[in-house]
ModelCIF file with pLDDT and N, C-alpha, C, O atoms, coordinates in Angstrom:
data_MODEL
#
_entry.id   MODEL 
#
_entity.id                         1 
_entity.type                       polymer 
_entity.pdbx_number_of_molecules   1 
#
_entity_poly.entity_id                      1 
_entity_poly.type                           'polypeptide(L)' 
_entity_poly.nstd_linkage                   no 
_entity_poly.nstd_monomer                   no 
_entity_poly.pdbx_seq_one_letter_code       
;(UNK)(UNK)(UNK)(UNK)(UNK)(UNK)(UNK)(UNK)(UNK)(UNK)(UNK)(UNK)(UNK)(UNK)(UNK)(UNK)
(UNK)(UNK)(UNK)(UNK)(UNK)(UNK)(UNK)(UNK)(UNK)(UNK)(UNK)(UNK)(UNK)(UNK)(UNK)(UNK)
(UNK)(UNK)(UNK)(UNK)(UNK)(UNK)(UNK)(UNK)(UNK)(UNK)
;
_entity_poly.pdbx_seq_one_letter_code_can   XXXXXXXXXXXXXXXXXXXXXXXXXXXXXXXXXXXXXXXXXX 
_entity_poly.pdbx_strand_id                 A 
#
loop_
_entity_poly_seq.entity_id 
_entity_poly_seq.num 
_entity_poly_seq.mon_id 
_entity_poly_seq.hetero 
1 1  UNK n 
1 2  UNK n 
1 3  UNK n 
1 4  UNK n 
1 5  UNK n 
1 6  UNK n 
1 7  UNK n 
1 8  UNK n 
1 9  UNK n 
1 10 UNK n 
1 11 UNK n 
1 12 UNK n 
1 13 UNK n 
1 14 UNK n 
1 15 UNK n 
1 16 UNK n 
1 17 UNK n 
1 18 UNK n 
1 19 UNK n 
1 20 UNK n 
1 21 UNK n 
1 22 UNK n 
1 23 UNK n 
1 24 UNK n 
1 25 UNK n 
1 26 UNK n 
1 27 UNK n 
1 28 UNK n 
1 29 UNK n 
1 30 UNK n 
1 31 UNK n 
1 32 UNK n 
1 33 UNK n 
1 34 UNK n 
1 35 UNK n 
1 36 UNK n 
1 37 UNK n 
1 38 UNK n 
1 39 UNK n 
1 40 UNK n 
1 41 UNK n 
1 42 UNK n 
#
_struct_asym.id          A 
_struct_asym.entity_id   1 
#
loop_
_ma_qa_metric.id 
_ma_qa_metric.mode 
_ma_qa_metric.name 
_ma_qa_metric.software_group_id 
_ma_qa_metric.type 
1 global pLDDT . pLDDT 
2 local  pLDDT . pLDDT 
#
_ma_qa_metric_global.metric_id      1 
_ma_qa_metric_global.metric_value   87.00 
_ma_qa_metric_global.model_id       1 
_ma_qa_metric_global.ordinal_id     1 
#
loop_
_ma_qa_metric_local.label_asym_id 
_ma_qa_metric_local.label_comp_id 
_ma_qa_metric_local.label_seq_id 
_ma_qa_metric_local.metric_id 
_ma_qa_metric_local.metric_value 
_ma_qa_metric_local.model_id 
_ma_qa_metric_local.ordinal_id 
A UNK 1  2 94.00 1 1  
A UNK 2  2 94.00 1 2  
A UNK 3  2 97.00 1 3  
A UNK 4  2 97.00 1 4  
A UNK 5  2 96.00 1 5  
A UNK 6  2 95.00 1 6  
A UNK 7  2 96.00 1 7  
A UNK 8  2 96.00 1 8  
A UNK 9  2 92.00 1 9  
A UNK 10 2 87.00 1 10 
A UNK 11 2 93.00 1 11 
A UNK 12 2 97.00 1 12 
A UNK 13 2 98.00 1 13 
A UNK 14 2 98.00 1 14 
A UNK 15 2 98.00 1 15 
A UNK 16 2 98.00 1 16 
A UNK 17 2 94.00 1 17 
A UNK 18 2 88.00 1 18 
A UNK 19 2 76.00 1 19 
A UNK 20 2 65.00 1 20 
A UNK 21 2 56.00 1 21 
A UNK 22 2 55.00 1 22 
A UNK 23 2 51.00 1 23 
A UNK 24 2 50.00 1 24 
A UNK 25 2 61.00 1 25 
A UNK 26 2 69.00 1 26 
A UNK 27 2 82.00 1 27 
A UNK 28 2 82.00 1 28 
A UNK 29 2 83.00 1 29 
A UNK 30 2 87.00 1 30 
A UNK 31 2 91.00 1 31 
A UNK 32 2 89.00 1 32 
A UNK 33 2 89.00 1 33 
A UNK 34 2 93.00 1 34 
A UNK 35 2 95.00 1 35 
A UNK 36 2 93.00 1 36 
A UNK 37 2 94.00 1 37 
A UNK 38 2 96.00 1 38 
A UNK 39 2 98.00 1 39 
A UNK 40 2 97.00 1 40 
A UNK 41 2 96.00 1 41 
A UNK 42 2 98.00 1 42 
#
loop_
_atom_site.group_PDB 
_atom_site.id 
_atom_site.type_symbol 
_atom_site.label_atom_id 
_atom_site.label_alt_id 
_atom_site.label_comp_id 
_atom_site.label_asym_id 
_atom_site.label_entity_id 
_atom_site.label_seq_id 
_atom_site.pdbx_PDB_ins_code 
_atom_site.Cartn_x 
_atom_site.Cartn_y 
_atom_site.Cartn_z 
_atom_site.occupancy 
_atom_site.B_iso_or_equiv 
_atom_site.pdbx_formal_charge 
_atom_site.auth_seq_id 
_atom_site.auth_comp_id 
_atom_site.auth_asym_id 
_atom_site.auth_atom_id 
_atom_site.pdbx_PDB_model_num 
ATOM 1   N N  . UNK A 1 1  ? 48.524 -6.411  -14.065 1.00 94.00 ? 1  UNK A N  1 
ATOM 2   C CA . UNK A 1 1  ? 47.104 -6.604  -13.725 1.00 94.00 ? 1  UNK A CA 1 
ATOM 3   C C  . UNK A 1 1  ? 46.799 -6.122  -12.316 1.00 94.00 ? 1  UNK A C  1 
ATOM 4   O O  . UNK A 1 1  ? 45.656 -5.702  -12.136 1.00 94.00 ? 1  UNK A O  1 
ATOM 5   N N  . UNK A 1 2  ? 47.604 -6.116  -11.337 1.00 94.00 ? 2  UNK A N  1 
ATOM 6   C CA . UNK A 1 2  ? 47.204 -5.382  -10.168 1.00 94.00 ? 2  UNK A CA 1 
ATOM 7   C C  . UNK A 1 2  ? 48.042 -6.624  -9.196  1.00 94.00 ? 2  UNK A C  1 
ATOM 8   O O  . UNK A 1 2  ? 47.840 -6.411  -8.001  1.00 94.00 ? 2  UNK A O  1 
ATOM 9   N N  . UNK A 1 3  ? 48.772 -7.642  -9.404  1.00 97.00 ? 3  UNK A N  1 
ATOM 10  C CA . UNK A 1 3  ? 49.142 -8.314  -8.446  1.00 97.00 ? 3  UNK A CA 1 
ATOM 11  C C  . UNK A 1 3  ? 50.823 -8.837  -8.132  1.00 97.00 ? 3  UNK A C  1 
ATOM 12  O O  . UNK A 1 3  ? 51.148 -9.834  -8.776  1.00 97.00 ? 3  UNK A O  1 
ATOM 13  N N  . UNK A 1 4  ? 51.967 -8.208  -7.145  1.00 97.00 ? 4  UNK A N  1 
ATOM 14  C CA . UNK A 1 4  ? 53.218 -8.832  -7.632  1.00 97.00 ? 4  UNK A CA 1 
ATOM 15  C C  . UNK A 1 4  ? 53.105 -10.084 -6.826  1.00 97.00 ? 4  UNK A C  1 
ATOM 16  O O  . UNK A 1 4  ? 52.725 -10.105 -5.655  1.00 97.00 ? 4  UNK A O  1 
ATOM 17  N N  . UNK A 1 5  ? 53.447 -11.090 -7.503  1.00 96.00 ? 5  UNK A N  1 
ATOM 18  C CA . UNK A 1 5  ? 53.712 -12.412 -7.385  1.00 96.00 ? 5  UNK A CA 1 
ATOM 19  C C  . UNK A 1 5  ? 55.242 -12.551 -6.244  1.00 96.00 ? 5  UNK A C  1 
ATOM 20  O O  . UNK A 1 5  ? 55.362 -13.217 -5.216  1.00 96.00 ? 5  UNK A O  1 
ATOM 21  N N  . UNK A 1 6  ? 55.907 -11.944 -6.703  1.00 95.00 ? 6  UNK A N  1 
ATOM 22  C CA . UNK A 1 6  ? 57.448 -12.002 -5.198  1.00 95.00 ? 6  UNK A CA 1 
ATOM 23  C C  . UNK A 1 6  ? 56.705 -11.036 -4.033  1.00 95.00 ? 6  UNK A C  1 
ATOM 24  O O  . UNK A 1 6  ? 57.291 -9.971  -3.836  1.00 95.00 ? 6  UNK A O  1 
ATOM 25  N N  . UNK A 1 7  ? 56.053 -11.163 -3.606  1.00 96.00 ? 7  UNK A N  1 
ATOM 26  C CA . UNK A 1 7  ? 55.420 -10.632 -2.534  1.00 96.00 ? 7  UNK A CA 1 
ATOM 27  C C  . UNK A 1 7  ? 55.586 -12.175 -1.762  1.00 96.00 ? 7  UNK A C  1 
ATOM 28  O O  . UNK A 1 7  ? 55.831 -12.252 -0.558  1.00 96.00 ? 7  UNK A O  1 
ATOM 29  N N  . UNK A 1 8  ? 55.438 -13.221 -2.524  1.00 96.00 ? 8  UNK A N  1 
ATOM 30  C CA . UNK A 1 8  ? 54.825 -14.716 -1.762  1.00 96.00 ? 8  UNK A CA 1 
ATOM 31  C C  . UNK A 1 8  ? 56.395 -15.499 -1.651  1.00 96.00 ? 8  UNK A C  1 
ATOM 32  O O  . UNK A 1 8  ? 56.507 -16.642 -1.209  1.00 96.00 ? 8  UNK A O  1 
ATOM 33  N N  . UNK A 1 9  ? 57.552 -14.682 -2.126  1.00 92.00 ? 9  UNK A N  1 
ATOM 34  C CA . UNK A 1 9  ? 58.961 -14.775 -1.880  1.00 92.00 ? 9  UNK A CA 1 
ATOM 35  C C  . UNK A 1 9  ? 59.587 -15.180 -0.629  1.00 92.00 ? 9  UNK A C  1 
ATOM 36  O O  . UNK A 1 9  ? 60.626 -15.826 -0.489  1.00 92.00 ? 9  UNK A O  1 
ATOM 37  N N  . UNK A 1 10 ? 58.749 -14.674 0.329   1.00 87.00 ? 10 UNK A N  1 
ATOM 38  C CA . UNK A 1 10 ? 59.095 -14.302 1.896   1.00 87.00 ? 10 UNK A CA 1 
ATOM 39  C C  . UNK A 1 10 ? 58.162 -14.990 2.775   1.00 87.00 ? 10 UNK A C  1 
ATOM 40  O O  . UNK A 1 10 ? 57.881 -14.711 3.940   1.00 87.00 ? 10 UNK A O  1 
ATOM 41  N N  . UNK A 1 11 ? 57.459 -16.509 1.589   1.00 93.00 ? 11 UNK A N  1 
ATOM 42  C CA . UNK A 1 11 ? 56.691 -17.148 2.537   1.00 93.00 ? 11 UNK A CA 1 
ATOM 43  C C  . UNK A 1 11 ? 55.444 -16.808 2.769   1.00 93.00 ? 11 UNK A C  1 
ATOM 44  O O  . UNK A 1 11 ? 54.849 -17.826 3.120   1.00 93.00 ? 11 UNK A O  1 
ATOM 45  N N  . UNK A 1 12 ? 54.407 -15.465 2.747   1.00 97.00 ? 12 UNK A N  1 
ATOM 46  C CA . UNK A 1 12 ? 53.185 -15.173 2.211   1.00 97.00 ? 12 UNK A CA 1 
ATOM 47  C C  . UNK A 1 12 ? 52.653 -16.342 1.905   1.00 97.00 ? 12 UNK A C  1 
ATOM 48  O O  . UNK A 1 12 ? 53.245 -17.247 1.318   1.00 97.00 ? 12 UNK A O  1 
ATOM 49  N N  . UNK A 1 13 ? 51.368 -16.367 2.343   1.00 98.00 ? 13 UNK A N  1 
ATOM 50  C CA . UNK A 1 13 ? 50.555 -17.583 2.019   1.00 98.00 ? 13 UNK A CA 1 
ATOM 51  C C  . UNK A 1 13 ? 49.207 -16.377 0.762   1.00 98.00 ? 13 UNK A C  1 
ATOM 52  O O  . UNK A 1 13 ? 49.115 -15.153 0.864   1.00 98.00 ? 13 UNK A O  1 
ATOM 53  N N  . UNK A 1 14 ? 48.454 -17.200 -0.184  1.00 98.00 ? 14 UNK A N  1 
ATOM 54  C CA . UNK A 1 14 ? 47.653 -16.419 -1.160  1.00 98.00 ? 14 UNK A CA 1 
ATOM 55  C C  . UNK A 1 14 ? 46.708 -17.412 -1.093  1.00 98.00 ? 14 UNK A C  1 
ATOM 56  O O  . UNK A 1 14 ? 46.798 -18.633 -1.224  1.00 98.00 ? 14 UNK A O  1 
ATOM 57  N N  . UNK A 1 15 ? 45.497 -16.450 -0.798  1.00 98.00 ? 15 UNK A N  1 
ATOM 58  C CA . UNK A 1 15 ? 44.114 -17.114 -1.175  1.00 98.00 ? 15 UNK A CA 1 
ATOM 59  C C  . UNK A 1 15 ? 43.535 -16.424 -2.404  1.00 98.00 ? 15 UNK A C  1 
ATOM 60  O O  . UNK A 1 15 ? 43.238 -15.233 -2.505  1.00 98.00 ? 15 UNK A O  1 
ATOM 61  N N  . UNK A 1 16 ? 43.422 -17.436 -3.367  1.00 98.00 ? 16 UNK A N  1 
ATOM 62  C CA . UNK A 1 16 ? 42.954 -16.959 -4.238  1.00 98.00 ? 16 UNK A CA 1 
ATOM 63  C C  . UNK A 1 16 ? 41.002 -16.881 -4.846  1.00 98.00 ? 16 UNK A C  1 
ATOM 64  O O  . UNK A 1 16 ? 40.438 -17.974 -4.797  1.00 98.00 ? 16 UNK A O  1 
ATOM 65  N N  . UNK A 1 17 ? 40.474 -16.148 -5.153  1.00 94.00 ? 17 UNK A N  1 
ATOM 66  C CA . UNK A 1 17 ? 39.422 -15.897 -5.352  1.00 94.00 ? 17 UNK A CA 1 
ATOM 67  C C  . UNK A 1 17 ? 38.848 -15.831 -6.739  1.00 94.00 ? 17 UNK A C  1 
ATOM 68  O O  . UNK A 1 17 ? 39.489 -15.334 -7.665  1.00 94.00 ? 17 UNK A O  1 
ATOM 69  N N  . UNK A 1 18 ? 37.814 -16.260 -6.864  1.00 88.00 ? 18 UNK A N  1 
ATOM 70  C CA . UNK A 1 18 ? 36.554 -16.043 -8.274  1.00 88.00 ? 18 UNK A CA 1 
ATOM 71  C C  . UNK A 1 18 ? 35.442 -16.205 -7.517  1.00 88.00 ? 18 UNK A C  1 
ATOM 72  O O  . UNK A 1 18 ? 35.320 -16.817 -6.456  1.00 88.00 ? 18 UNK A O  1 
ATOM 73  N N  . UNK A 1 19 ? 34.302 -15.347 -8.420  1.00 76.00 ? 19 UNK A N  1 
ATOM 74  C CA . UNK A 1 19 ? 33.395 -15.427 -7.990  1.00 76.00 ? 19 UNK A CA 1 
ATOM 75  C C  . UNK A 1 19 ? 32.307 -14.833 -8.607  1.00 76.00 ? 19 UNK A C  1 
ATOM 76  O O  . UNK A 1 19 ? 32.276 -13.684 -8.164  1.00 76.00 ? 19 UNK A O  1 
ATOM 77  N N  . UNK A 1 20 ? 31.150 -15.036 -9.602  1.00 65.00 ? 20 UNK A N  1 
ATOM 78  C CA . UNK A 1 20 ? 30.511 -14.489 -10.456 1.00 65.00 ? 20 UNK A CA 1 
ATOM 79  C C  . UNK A 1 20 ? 29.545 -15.210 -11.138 1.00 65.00 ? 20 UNK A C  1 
ATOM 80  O O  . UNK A 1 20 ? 29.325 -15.083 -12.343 1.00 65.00 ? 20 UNK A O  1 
ATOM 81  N N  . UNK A 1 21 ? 28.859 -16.099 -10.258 1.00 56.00 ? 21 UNK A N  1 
ATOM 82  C CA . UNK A 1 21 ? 27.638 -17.123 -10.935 1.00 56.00 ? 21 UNK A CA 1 
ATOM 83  C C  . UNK A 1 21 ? 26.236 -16.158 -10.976 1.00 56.00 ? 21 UNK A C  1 
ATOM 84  O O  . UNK A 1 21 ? 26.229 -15.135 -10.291 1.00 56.00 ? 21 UNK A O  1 
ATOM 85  N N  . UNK A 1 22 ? 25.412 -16.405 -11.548 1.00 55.00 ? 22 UNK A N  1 
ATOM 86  C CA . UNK A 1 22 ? 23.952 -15.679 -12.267 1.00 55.00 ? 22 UNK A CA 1 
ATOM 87  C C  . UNK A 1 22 ? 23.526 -16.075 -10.463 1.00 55.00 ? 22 UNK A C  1 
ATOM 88  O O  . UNK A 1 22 ? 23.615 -15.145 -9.663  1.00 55.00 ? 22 UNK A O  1 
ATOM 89  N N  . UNK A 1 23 ? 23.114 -17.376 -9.988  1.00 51.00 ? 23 UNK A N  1 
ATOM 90  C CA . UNK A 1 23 ? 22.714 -17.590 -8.998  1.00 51.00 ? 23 UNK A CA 1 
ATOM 91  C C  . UNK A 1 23 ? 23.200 -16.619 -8.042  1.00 51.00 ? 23 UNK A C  1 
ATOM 92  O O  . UNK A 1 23 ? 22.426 -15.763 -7.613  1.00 51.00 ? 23 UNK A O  1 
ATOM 93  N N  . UNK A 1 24 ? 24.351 -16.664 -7.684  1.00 50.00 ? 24 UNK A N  1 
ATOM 94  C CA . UNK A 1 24 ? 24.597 -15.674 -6.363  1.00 50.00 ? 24 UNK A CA 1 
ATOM 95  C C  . UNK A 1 24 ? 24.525 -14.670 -6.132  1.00 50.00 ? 24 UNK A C  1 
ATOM 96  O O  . UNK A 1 24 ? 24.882 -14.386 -4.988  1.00 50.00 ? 24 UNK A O  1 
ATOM 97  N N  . UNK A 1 25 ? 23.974 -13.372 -7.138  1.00 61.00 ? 25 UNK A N  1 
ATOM 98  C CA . UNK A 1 25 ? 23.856 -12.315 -7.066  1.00 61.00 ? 25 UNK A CA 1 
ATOM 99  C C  . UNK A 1 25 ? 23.151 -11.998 -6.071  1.00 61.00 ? 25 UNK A C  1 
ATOM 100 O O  . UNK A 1 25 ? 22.648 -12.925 -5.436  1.00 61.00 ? 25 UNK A O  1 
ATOM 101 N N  . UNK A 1 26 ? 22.985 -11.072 -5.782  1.00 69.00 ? 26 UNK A N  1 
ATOM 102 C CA . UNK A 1 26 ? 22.500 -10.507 -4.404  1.00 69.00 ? 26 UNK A CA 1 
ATOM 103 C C  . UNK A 1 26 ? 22.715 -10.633 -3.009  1.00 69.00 ? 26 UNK A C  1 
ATOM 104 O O  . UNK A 1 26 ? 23.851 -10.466 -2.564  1.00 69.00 ? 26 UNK A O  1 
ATOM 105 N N  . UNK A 1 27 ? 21.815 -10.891 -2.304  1.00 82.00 ? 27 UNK A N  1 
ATOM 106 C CA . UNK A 1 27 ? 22.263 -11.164 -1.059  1.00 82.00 ? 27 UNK A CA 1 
ATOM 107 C C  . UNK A 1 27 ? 23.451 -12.214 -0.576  1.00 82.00 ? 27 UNK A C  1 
ATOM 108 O O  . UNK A 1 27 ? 24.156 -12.096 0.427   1.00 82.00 ? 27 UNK A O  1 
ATOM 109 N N  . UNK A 1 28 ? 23.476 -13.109 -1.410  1.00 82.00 ? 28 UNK A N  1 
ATOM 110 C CA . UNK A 1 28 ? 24.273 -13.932 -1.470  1.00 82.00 ? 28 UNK A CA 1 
ATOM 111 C C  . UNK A 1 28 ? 25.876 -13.592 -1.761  1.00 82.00 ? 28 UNK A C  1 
ATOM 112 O O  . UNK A 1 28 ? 26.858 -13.892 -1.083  1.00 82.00 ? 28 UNK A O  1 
ATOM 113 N N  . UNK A 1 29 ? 25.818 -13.125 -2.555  1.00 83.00 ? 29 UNK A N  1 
ATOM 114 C CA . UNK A 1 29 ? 27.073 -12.061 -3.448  1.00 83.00 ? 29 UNK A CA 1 
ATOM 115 C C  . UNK A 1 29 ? 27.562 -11.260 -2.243  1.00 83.00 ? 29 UNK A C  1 
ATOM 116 O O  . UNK A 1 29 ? 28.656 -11.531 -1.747  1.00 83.00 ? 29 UNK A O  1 
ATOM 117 N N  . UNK A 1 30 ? 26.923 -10.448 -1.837  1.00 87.00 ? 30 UNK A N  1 
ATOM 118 C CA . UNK A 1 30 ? 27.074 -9.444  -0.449  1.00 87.00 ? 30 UNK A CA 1 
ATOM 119 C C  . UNK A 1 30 ? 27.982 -10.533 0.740   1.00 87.00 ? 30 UNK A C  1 
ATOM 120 O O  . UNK A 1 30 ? 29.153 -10.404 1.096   1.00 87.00 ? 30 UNK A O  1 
ATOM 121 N N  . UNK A 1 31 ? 27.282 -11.277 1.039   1.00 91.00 ? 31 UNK A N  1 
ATOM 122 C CA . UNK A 1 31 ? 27.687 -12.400 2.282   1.00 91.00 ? 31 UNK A CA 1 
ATOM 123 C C  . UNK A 1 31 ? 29.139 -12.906 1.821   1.00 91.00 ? 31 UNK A C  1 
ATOM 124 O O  . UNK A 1 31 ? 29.991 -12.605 2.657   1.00 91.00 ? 31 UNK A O  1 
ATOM 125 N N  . UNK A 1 32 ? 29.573 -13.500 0.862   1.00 89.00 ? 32 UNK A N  1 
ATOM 126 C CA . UNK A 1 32 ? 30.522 -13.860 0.264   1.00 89.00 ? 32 UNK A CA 1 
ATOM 127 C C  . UNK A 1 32 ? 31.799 -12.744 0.207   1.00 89.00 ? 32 UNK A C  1 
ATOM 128 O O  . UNK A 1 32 ? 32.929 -12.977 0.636   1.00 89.00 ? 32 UNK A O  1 
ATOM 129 N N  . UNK A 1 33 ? 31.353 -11.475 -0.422  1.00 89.00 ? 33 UNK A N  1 
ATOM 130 C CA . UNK A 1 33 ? 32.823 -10.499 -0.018  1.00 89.00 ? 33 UNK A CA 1 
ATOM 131 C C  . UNK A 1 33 ? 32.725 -10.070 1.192   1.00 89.00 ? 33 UNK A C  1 
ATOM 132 O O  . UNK A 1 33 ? 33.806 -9.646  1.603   1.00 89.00 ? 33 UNK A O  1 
ATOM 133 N N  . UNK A 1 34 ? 31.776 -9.995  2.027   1.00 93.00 ? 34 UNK A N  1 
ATOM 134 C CA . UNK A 1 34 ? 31.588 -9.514  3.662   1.00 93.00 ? 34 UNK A CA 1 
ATOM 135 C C  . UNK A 1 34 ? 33.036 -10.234 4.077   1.00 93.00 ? 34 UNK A C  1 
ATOM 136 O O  . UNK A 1 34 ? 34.098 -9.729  4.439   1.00 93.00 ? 34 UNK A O  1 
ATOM 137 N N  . UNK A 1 35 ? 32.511 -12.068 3.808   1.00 95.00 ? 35 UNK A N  1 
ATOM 138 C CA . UNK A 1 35 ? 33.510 -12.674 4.336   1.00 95.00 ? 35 UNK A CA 1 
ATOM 139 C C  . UNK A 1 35 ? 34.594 -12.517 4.061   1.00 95.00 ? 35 UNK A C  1 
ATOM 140 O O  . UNK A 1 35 ? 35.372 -12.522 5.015   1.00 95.00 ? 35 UNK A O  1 
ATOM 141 N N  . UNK A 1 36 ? 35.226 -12.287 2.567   1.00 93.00 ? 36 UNK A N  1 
ATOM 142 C CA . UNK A 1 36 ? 36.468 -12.079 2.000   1.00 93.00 ? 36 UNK A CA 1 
ATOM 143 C C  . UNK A 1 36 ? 37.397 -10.994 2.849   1.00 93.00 ? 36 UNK A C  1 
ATOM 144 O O  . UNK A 1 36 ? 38.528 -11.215 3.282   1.00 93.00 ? 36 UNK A O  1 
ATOM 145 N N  . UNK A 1 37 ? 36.611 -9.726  2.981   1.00 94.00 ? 37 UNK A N  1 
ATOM 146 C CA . UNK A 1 37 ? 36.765 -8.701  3.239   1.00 94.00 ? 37 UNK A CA 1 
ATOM 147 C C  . UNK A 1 37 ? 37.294 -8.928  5.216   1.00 94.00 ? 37 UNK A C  1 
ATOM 148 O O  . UNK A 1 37 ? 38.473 -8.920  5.570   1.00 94.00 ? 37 UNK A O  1 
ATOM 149 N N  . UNK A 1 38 ? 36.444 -9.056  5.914   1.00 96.00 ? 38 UNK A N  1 
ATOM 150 C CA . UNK A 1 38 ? 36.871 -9.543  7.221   1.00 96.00 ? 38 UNK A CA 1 
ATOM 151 C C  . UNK A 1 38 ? 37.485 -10.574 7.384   1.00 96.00 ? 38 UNK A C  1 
ATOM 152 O O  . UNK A 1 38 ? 37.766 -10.869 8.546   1.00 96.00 ? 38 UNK A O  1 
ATOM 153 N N  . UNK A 1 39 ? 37.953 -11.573 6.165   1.00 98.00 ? 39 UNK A N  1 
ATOM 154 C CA . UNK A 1 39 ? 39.361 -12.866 6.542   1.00 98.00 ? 39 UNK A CA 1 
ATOM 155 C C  . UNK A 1 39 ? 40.240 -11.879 6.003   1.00 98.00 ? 39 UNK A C  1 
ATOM 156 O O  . UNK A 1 39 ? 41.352 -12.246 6.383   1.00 98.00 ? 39 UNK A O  1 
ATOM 157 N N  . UNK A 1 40 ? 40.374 -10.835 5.333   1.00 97.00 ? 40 UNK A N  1 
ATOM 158 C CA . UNK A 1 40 ? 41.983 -10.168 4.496   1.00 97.00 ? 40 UNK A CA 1 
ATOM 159 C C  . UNK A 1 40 ? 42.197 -9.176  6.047   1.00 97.00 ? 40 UNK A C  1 
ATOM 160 O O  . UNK A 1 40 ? 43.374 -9.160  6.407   1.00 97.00 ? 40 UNK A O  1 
ATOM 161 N N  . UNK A 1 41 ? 41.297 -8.436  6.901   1.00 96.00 ? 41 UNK A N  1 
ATOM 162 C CA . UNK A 1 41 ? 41.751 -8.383  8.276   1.00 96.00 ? 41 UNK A CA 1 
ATOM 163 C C  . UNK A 1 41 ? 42.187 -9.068  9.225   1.00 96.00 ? 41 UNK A C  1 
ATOM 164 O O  . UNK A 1 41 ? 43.138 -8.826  9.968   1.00 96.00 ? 41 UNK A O  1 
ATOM 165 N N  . UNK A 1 42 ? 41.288 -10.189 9.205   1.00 98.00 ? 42 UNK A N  1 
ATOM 166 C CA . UNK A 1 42 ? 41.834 -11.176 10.075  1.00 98.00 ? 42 UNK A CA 1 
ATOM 167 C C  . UNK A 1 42 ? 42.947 -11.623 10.126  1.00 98.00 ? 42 UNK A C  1 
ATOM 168 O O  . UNK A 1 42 ? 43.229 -12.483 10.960  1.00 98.00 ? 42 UNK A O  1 
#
């Protein structure tokens, strides 16, 4: 599916994500991976 699991072997911490309600579309939706996106840099 796109993810190896022994990556988290060596102590790796995983945040895991969903995200796909009728409500949050839009602007809301946007704000939400903004954040995702600048904590996987962080």
């Amino acid at each position: 599916a796109g993810y190896d699991v022994t990556r988290l072997n060596e102590g790796r911490k995983l945040v895991l994500i969903t995200g796909h309600r009728r409500e949050n579309f839009g602007d809301g939706f946007i704000r939400m991976v903004t954040a995702m996106k600048d904590l996987s840099e962080k």
